[in-house]
Protein backbone atom coordinates (compact mmCIF):
# COMPACT_ATOMS: atom_id res chain seq x y z
CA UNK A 1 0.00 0.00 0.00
CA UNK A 2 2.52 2.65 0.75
CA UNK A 3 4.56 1.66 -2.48
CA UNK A 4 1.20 2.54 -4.35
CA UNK A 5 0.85 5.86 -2.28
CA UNK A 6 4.15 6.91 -2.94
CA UNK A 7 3.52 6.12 -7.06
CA UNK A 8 0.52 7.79 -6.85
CA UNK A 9 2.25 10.76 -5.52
CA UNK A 10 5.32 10.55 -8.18
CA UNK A 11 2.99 11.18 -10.66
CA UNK A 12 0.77 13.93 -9.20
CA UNK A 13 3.92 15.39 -8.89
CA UNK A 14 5.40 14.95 -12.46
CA UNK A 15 1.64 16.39 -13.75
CA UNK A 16 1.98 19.49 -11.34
CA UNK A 17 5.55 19.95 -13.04
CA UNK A 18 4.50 19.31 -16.47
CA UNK A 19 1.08 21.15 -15.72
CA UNK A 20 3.14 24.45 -14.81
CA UNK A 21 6.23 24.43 -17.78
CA UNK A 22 3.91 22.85 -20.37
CA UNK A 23 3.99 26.29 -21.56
CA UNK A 24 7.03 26.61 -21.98
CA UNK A 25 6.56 23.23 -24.51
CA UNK A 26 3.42 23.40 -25.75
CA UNK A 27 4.67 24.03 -29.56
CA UNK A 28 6.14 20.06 -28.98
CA UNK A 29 2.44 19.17 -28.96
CA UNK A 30 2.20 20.66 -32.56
CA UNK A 31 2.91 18.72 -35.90
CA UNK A 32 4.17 21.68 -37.91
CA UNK A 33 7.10 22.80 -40.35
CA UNK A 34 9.03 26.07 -39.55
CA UNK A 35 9.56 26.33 -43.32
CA UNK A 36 5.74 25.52 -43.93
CA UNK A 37 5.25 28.96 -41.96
CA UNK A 38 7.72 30.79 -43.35
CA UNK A 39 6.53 30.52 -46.57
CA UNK A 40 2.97 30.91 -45.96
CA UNK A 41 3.55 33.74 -44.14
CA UNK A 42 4.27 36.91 -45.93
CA UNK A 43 7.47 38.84 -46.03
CA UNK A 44 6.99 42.42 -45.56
CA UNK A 45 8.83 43.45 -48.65
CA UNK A 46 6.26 41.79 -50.42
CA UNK A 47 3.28 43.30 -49.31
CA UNK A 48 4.89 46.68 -50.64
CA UNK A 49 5.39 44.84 -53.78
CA UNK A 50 1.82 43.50 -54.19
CA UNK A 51 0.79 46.96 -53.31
CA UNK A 52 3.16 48.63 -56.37
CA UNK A 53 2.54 45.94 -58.59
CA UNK A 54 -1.14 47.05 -58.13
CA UNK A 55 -0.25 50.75 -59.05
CA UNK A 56 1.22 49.80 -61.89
CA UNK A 57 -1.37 47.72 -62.96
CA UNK A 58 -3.68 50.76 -62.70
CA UNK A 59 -1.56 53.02 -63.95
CA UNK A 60 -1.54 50.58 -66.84
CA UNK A 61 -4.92 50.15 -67.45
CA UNK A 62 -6.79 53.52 -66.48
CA UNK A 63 -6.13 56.45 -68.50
CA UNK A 64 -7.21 58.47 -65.69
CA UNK A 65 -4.89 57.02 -63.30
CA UNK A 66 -1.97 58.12 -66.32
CA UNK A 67 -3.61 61.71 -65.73
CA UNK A 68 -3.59 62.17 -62.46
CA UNK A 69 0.15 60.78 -62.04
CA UNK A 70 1.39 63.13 -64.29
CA UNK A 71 -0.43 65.90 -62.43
CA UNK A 72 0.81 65.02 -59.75
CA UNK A 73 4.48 64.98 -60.67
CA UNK A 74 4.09 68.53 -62.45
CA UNK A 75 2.11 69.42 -59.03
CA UNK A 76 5.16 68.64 -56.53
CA UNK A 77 7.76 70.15 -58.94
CA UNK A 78 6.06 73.24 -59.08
CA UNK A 79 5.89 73.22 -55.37
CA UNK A 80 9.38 72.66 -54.92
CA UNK A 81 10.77 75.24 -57.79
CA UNK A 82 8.17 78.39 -56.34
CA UNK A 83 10.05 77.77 -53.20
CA UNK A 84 6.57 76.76 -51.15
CA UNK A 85 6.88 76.24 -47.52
CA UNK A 86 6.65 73.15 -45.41
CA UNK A 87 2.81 73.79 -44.92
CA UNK A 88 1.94 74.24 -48.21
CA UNK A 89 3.66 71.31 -49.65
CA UNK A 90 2.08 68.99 -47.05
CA UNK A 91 -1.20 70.36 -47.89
CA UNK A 92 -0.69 70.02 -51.67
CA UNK A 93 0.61 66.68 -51.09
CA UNK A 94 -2.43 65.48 -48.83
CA UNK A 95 -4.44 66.48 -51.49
CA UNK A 96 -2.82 64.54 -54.52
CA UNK A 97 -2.74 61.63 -52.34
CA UNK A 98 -6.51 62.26 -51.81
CA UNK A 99 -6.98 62.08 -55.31
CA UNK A 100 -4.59 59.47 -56.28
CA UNK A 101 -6.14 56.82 -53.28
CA UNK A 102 -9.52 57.70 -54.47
CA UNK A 103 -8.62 56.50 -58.41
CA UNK A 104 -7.56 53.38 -57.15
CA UNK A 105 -10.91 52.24 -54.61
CA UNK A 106 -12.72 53.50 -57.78
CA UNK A 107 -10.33 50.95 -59.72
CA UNK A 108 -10.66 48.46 -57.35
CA UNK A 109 -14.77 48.92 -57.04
CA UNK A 110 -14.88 48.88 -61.04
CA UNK A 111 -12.74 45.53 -60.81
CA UNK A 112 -15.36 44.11 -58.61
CA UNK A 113 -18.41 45.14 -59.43
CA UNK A 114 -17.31 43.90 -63.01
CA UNK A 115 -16.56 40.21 -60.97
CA UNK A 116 -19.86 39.90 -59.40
CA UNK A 117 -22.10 41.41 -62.01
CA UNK A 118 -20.70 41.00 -65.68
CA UNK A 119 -24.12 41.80 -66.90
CA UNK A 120 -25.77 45.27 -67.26
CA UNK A 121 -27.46 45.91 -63.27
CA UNK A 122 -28.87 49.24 -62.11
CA UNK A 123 -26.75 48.17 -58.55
CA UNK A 124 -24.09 47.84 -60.21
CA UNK A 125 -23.58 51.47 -62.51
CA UNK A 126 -24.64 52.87 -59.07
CA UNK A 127 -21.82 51.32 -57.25
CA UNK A 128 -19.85 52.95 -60.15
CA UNK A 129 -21.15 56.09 -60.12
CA UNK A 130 -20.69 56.72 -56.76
CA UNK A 131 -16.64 55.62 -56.76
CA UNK A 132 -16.43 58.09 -59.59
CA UNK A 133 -18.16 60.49 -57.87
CA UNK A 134 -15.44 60.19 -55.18
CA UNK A 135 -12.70 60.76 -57.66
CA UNK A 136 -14.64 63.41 -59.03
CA UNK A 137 -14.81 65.50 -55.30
CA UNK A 138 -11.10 64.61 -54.60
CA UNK A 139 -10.00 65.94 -58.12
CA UNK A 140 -12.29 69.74 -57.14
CA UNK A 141 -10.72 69.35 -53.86
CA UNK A 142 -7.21 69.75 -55.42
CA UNK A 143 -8.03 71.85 -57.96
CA UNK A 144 -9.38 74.65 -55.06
CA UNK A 145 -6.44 73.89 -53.11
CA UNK A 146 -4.04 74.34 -56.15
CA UNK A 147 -5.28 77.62 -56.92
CA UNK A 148 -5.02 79.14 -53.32
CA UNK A 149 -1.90 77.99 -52.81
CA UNK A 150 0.23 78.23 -56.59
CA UNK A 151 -1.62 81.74 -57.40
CA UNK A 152 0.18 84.72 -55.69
CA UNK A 153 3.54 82.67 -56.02
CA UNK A 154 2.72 82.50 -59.68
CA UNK A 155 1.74 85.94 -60.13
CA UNK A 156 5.54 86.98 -58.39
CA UNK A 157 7.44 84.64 -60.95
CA UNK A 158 5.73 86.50 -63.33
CA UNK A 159 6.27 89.87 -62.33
CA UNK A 160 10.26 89.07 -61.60
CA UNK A 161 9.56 89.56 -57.77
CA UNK A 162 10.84 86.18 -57.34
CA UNK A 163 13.78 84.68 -58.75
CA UNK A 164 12.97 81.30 -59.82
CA UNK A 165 15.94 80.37 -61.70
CA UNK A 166 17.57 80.86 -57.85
CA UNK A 167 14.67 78.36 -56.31
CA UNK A 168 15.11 75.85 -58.93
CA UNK A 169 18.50 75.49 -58.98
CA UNK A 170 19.30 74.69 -55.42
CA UNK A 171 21.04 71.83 -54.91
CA UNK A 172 18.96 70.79 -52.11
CA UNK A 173 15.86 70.81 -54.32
CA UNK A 174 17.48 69.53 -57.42
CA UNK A 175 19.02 66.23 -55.07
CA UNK A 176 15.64 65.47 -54.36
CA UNK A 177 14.08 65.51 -58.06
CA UNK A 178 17.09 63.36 -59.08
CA UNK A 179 16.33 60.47 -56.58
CA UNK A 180 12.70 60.69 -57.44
CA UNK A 181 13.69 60.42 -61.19
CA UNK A 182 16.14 57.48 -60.34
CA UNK A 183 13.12 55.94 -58.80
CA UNK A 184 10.83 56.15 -60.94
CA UNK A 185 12.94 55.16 -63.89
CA UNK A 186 14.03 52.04 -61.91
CA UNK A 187 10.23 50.94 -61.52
CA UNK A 188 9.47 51.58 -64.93
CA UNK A 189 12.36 49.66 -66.30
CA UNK A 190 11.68 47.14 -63.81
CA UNK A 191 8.15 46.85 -65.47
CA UNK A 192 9.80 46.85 -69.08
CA UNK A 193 11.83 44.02 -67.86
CA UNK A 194 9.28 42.27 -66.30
CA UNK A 195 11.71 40.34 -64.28
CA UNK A 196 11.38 40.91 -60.36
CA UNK A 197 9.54 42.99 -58.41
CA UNK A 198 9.47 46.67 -58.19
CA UNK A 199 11.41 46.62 -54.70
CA UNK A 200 13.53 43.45 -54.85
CA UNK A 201 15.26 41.77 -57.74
CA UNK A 202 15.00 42.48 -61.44
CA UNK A 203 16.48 45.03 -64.12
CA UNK A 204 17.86 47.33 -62.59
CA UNK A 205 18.88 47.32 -59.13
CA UNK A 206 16.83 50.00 -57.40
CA UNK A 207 19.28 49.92 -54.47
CA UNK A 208 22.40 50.52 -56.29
CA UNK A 209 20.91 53.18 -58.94
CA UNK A 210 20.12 55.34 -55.23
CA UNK A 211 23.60 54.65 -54.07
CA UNK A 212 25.53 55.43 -56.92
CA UNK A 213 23.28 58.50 -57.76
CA UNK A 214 23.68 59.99 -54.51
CA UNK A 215 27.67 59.86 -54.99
CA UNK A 216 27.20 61.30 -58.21
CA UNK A 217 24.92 64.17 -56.84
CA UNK A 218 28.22 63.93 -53.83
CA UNK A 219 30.74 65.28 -56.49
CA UNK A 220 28.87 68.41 -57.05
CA UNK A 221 28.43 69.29 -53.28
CA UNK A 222 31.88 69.09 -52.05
CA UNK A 223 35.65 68.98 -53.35
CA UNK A 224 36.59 66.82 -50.08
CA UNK A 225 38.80 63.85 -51.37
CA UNK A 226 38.04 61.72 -48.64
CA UNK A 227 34.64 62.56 -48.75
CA UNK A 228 34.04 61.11 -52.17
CA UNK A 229 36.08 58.31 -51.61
CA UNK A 230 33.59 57.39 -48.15
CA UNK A 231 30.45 57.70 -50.73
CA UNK A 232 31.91 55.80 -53.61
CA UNK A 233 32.82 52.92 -51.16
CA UNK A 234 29.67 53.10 -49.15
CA UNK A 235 27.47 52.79 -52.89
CA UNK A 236 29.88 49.89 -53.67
CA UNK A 237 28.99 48.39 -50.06
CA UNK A 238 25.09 48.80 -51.27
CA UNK A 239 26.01 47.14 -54.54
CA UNK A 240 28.43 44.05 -53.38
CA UNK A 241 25.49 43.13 -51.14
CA UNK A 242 22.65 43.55 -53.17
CA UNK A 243 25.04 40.57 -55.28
CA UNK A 244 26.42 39.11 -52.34
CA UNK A 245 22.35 38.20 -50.76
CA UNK A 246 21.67 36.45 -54.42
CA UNK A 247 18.71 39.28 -55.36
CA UNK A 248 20.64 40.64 -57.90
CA UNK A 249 23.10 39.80 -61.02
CA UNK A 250 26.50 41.75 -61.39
CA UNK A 251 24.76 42.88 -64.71
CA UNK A 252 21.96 44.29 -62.68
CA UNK A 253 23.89 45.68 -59.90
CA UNK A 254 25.75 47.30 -62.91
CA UNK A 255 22.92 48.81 -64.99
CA UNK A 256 21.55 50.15 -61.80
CA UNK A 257 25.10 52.06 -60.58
CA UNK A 258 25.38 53.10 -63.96
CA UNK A 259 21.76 54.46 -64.41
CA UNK A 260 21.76 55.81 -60.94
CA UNK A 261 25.08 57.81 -61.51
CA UNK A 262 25.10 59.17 -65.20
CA UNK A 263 21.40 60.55 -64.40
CA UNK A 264 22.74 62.22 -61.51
CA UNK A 265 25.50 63.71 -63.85
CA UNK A 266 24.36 64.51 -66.97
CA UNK A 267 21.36 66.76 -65.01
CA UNK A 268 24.03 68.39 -62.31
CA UNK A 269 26.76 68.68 -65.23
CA UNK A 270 24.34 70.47 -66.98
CA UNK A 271 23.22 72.91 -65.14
CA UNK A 272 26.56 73.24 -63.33
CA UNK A 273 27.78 74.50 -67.47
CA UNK A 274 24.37 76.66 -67.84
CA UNK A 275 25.76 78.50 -64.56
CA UNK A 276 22.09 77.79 -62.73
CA UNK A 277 23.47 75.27 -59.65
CA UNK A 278 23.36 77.48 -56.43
CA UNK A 279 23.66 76.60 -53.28
């Protein structure tokens, strides 16, 4: 009898211990495959690509989407060149962004409604009426905002008041065009290419276009030796291990530096000759 007592109690006591770290194991419990979840479980990096790849696929397709991108970029560059402040170009930049998210729900609805009702329905031109009707507020919405904020600065360009040769050549304004343009023109060849995704992999490297077009935008802004040789080595850091990680080719890596740095160039070179670079 006391031999069964004391068993009994050996295993009370090996449940109380497993009762309090089962915690501690309870993923032993579970048949599952760490690589399983990793792959069914989304990278963030791709979620921005999904998200661009559906731009672009807008972009593609709607010819007001084409529109309102282009206004957009002719919007921003204005801001920047009539010198606006930091107010004004968050307000003008709320607003294109008001527009621009409100083409693509009306994309998105028109994508849909087409899904679920591929026949003529009074529901569903109502459903795209309304989304358009969206656009259509967002797009007046700009337009007011536009013409407060772009008309007195206008009316001073025009009358000489302000010097906008000065404004548009400064080379903090024109460093930040040139990385947009990189940008951009890495996405769109990306999308020529149609070979990886517009953040990771493909023709051309995104990464090493930035690096190597900030050390070209680097030469202008100082004479420093050592500087330059810090942001050419840094950009070739960026580039060996964009290579080195297996996303991209040498070739790729290659086209990208090269892109990145001769657009950098040729636009600072340029206006460095026409005598419009300030500081």
């Amino acid at each position: 009898m006391e031999e069964k007592n004391r068993e009994n109690k050996d295993k009370e006591t090996k449940k109380a211990k497993k009762s309090i770290f089962s915690f501690f194991h309870k993923k032993d419990r579970y048949n599952w495959d760490i690589m399983k979840e990793r792959a069914r479980d989304k990278r963030l990096v791709d979620s921005f690509n999904f998200a661009i790849d559906g731009m672009i696929s807008a972009l593609r397709n709607e010819k007001h989407m084409k529109v309102h991108i282009l206004a957009a970029i002719v919007i921003v560059i204005l801001a920047i060149l009539i010198n606006a402040s930091k107010v004004e170009i968050l307000v003008i930049s709320l607003s294109v962004c008001f527009v621009i998210i409100t083409e693509l729900i009306n994309t998105a609805v028109e994508a849909l409604v087409d899904l679920v009702s591929p026949e003529r329905h009074p529901l569903a031109k109502l459903a795209k009426d309304v989304a358009a009707g969206a656009v259509l507020v967002a797009a007046i919405n700009a337009v007011c905002v536009g013409y407060l904020l772009f008309y007195d600065k206008l009316l001073d360009v025009f009358d000489g008041t302000n010097k906008l040769h000065i404004i548009a050549g400064r080379k903090g304004n024109i460093t930040l065009l040139i990385l947009l343009l990189v940008g951009i023109l890495v996405i769109v060849l990306k999308s020529f290419f149609q070979k990886g995704t517009p953040l990771e992999g493909g023709m051309p490297s995104g990464h090493s276009a930035i690096a190597f077009a900030a050390f070209g935008i680097l030469l202008f802004m100082t004479s420093d030796i050592r500087i330059l040789i810090l942001g050419f080595f840094m950009a070739g850091l960026v580039a060996q291990s964009r290579v080195k990680s297996g996303i991209h080719s040498i070739r790729e890596v290659l086209a990208g530096g090269l892109l990145g740095f001769s657009v950098a160039f040729i636009i600072l070179f340029v206006m460095l000759q026409f005598g419009i670079l300030y500081n």
